[in-house]
Every structure is written in structure tokens, then in C-alpha cells.
PDB file of N, CA and C in Angstrom:
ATOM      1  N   UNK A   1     104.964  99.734 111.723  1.00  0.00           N
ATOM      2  CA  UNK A   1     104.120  98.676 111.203  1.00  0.00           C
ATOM      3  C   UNK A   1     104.846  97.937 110.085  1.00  0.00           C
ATOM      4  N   UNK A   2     104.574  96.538 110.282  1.00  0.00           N
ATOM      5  CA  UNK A   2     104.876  96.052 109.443  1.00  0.00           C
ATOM      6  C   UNK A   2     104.106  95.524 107.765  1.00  0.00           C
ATOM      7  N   UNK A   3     104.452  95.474 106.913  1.00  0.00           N
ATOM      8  CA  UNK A   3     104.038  95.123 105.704  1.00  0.00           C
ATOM      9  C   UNK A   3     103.160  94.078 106.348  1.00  0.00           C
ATOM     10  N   UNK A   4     103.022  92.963 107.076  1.00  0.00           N
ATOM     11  CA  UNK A   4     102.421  91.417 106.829  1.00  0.00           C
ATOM     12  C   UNK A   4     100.762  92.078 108.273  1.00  0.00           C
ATOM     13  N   UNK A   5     101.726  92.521 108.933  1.00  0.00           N
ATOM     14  CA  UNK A   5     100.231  93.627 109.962  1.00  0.00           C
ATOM     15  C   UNK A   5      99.690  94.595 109.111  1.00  0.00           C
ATOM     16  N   UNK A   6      99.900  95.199 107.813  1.00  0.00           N
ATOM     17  CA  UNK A   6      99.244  96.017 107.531  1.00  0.00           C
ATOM     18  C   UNK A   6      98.346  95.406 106.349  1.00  0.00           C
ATOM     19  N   UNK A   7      98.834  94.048 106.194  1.00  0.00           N
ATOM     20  CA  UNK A   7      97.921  93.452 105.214  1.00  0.00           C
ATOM     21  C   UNK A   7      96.904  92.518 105.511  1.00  0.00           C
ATOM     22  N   UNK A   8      97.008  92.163 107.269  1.00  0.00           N
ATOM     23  CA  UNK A   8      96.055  91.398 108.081  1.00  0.00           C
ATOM     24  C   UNK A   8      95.372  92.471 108.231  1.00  0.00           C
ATOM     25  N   UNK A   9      95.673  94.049 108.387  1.00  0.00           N
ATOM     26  CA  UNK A   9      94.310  94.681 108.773  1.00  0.00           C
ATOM     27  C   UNK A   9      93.348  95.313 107.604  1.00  0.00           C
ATOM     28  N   UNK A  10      94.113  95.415 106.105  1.00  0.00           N
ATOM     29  CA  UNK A  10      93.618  95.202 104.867  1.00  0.00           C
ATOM     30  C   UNK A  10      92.291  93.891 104.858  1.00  0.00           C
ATOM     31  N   UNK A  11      92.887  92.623 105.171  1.00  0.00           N
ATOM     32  CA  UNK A  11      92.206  91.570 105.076  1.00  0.00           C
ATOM     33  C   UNK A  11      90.286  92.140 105.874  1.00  0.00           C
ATOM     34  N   UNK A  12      91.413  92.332 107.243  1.00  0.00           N
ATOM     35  CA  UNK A  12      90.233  92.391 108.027  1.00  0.00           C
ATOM     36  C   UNK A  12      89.419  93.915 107.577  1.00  0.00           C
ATOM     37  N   UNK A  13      89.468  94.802 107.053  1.00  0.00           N
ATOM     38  CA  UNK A  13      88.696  95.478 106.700  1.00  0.00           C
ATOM     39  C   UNK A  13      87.575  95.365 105.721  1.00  0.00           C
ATOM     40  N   UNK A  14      88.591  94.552 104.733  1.00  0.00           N
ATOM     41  CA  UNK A  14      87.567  94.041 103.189  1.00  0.00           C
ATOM     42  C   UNK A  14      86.436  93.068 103.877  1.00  0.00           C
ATOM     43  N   UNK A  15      87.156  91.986 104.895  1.00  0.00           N
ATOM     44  CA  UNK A  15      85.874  91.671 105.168  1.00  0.00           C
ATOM     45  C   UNK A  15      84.728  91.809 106.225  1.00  0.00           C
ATOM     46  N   UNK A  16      85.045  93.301 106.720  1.00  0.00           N
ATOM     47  CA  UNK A  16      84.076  93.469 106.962  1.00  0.00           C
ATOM     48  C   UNK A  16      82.755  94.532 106.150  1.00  0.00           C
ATOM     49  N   UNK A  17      84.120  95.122 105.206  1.00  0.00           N
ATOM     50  CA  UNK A  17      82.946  95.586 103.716  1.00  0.00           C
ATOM     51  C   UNK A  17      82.263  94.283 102.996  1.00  0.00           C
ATOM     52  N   UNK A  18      82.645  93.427 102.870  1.00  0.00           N
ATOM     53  CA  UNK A  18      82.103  92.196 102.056  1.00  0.00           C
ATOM     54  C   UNK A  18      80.503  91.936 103.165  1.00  0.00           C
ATOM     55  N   UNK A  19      80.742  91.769 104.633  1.00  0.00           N
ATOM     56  CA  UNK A  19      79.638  91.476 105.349  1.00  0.00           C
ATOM     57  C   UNK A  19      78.950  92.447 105.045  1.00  0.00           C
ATOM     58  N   UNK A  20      79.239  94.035 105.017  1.00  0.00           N
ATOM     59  CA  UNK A  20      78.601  94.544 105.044  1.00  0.00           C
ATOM     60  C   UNK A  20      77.516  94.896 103.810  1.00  0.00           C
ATOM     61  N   UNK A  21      77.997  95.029 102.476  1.00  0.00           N
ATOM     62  CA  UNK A  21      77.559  94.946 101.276  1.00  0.00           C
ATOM     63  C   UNK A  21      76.731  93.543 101.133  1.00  0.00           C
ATOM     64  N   UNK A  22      77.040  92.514 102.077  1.00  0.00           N
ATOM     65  CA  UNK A  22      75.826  91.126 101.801  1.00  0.00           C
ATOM     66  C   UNK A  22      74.831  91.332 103.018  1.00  0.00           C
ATOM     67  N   UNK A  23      75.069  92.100 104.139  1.00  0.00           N
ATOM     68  CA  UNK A  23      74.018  92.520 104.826  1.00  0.00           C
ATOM     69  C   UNK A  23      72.748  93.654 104.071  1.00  0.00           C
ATOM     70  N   UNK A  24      73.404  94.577 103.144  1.00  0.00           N
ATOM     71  CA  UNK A  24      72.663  95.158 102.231  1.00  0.00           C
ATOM     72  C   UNK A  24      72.076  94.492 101.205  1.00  0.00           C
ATOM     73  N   UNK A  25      72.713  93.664 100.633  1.00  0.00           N
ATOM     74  CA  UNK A  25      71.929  92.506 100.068  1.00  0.00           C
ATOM     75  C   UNK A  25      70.826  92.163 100.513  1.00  0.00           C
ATOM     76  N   UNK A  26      70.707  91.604 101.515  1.00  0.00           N
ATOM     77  CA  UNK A  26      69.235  90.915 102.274  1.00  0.00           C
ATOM     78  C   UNK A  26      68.573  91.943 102.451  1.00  0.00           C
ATOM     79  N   UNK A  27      69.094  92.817 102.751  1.00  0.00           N
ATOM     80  CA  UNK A  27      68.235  93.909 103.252  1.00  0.00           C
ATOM     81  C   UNK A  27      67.085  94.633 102.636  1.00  0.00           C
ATOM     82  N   UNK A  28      67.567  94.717 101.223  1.00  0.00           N
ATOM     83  CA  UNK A  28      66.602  95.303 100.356  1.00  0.00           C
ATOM     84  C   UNK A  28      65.539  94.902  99.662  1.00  0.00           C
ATOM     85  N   UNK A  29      64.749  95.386  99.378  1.00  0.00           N
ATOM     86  CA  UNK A  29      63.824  94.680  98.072  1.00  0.00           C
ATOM     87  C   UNK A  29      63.754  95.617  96.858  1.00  0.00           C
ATOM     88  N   UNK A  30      64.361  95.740  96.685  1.00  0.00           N
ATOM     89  CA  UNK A  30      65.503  96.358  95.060  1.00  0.00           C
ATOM     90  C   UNK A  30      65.953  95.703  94.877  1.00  0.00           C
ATOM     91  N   UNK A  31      65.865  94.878  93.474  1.00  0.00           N
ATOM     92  CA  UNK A  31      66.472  93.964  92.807  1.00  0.00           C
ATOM     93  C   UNK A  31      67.514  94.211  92.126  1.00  0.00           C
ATOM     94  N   UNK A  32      67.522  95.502  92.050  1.00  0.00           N
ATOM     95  CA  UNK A  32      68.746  96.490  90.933  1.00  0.00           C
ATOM     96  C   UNK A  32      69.802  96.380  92.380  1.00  0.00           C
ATOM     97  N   UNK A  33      69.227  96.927  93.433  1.00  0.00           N
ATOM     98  CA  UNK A  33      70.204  97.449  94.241  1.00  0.00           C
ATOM     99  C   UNK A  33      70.874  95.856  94.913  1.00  0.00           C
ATOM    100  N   UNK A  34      69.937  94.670  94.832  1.00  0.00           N
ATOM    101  CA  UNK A  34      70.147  93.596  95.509  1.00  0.00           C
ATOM    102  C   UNK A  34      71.241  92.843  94.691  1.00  0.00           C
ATOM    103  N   UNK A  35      71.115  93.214  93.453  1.00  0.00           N
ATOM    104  CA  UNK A  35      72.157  92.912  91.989  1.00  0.00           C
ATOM    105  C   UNK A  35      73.569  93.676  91.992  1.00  0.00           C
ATOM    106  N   UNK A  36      73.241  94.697  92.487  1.00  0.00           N
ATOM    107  CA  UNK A  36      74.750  95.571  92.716  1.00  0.00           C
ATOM    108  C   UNK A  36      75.495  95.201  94.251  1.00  0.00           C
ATOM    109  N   UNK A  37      74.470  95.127  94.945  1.00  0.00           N
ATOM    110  CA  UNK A  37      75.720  94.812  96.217  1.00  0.00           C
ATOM    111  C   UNK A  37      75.973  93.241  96.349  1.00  0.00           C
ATOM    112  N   UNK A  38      75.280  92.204  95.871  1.00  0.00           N
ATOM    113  CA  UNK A  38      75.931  90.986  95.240  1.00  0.00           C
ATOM    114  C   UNK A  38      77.298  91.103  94.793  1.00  0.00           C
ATOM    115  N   UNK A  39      77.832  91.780  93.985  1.00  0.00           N
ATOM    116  CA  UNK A  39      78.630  92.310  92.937  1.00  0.00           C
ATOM    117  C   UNK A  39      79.469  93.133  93.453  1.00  0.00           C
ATOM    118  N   UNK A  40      79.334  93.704  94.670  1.00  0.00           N
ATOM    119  CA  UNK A  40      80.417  94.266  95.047  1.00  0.00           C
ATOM    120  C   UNK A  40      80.903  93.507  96.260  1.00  0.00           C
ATOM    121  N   UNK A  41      80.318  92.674  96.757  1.00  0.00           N
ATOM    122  CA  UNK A  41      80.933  91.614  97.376  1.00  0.00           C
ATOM    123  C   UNK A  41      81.240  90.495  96.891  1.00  0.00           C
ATOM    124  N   UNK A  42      81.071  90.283  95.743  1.00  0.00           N
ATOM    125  CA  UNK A  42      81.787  89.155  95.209  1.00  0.00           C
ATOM    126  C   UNK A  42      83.168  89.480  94.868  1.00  0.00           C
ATOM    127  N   UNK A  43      83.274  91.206  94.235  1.00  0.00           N
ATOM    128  CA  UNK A  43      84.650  92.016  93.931  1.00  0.00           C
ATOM    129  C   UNK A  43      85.226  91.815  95.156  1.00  0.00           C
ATOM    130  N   UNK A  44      84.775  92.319  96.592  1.00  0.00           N
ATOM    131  CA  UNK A  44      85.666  92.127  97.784  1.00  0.00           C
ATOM    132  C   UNK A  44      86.384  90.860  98.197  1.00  0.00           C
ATOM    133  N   UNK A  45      85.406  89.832  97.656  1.00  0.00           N
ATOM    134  CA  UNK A  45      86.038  88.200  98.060  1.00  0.00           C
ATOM    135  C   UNK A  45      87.287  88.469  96.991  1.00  0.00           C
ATOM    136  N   UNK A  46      87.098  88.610  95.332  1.00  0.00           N
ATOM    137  CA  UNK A  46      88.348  88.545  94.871  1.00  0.00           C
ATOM    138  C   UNK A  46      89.572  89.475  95.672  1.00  0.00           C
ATOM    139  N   UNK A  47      89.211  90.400  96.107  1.00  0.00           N
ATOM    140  CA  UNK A  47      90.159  91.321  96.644  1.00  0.00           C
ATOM    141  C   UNK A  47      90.710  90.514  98.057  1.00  0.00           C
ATOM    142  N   UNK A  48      90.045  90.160  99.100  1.00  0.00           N
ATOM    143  CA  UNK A  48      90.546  89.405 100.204  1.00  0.00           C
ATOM    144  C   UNK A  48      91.163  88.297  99.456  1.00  0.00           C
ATOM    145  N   UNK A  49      90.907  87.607  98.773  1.00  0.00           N
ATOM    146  CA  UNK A  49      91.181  86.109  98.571  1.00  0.00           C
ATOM    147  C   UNK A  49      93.030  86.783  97.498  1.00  0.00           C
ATOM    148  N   UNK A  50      93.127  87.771  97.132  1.00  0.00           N
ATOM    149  CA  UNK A  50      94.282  88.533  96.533  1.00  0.00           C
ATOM    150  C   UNK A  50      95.297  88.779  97.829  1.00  0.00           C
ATOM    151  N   UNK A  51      94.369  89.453  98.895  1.00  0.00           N
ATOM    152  CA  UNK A  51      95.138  90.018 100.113  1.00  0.00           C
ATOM    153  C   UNK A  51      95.855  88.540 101.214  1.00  0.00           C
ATOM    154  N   UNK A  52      94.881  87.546 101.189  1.00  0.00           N
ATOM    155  CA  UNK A  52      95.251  86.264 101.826  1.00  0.00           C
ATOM    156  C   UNK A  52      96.448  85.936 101.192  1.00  0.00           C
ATOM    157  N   UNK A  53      96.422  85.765  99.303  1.00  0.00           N
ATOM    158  CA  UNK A  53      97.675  85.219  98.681  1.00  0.00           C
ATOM    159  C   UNK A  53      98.691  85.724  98.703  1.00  0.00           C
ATOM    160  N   UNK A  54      98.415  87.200  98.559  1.00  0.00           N
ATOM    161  CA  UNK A  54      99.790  88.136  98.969  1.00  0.00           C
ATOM    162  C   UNK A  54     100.519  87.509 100.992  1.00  0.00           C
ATOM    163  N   UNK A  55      99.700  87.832 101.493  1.00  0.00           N
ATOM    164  CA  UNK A  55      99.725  87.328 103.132  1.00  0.00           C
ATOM    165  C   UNK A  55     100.645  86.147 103.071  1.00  0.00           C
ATOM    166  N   UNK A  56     100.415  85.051 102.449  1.00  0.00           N
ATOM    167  CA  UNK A  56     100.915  83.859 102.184  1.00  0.00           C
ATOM    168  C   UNK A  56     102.272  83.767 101.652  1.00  0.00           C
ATOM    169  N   UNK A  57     102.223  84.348 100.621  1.00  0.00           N
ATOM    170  CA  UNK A  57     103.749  84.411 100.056  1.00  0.00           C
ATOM    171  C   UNK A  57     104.738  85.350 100.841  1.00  0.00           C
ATOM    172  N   UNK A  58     103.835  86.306 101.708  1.00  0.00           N
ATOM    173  CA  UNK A  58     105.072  86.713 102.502  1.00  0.00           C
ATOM    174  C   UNK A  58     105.664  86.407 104.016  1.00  0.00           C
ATOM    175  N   UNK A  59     104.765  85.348 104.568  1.00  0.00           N
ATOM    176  CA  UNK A  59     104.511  84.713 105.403  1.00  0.00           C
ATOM    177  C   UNK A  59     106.016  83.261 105.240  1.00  0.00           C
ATOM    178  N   UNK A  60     105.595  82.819 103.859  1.00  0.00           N
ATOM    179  CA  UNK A  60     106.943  81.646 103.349  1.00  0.00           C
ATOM    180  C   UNK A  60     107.883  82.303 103.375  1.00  0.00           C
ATOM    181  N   UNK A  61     108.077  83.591 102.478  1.00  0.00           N
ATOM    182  CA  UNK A  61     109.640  84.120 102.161  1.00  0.00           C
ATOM    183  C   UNK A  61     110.013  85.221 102.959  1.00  0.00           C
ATOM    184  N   UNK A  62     109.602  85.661 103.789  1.00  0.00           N
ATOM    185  CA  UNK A  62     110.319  86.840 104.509  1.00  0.00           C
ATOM    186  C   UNK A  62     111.097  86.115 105.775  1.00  0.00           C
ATOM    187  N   UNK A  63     112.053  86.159 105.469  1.00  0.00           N
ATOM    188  CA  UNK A  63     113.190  85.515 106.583  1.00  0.00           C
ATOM    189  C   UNK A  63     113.013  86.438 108.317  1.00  0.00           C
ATOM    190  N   UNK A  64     112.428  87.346 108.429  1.00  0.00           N
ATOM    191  CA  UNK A  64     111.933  88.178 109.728  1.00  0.00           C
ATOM    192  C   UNK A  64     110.703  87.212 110.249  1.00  0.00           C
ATOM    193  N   UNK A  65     109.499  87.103 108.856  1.00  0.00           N
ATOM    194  CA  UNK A  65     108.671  86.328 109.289  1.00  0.00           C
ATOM    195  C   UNK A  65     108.844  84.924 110.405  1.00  0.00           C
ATOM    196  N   UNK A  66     109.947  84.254 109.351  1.00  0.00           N
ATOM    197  CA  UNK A  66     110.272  82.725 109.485  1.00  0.00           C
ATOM    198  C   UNK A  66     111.008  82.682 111.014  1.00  0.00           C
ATOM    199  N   UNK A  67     111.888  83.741 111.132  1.00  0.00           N
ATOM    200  CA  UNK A  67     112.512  83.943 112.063  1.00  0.00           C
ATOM    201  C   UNK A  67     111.341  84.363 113.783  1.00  0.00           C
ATOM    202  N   UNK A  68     110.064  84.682 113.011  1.00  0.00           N
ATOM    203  CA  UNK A  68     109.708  84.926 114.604  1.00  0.00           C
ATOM    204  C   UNK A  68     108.753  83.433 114.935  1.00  0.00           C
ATOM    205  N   UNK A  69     108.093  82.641 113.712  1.00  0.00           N
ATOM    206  CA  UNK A  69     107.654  81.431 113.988  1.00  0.00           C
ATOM    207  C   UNK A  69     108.878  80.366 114.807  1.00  0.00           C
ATOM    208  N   UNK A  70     109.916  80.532 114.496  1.00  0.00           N
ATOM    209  CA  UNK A  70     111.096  79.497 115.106  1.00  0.00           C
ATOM    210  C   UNK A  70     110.975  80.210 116.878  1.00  0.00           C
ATOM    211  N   UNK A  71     110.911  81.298 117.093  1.00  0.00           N
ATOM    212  CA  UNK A  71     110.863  81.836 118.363  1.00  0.00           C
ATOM    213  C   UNK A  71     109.915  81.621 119.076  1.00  0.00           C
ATOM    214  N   UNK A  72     108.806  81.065 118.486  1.00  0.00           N
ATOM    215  CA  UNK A  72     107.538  80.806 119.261  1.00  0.00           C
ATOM    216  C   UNK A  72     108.010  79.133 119.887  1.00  0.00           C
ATOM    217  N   UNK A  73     107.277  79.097 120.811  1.00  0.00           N
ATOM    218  CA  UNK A  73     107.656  77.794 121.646  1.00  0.00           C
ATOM    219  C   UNK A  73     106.279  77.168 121.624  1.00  0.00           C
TER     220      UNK A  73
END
């Protein structure tokens, strides 16, 4: 595995904790509890939106990367 696949499946995990923590959101009528999983999906967006930027910068500079976009036709 590579570093840039293991950080697309990072991505894709957080967001499906983020859906899942805003599906608990709606879900409840606990305002305490409706206040905390707000809050931990807003932490997950910072964390994906971290994992996308990392994704990005290694997407520009990894010469393996760059090298398999030129191979695509």
C-alpha cells in the first residue's frame, strides 16, 4: 500500500464517522448528547479537510504520483 491509498481510505473512513455522528445528531432528543455529536463531527470535518490537504500536497509532489497521471490516456 501506498501512502496516497492509505490516506484516501483514512479520508473515506472519517467520513463515514462524520455521517455517522450527524446521523446521531438527528437522532436524539438529548440536547447534551445532540451538542456533543455536533462537535464531534465538526472535529471530523477538521480532520478530513487535514486528510484532503495532506492528499493534495502529495498528489503535486510525489514524482510516482505525477508519473502515473502522465500514463493515463
Amino acid at each position: 500500500m501506498t501512502v496516497q491509498s492509505d490516506l484516501q481510505k483514512s479520508v473515506a473512513q472519517a467520513e463515514s464517522l462524520k455521517g455517522s455522528y450527524d446521523t446521531f445528531a438527528t437522532s436524539t432528543l438529548d440536547n447534551a448528547a445532540m451538542k456533543m455529536f455536533q462537535e464531534m463531527s465538526q472535529d471530523m470535518q477538521r480532520h478530513i479537510d487535514s486528510l484532503n490537504a495532506r492528499l493534495s500536497y502529495i498528489e503535486k509532489n510525489n514524482p510516482m504520483y505525477q508519473q502515473q497521471q502522465q500514463a493515463k490516456p
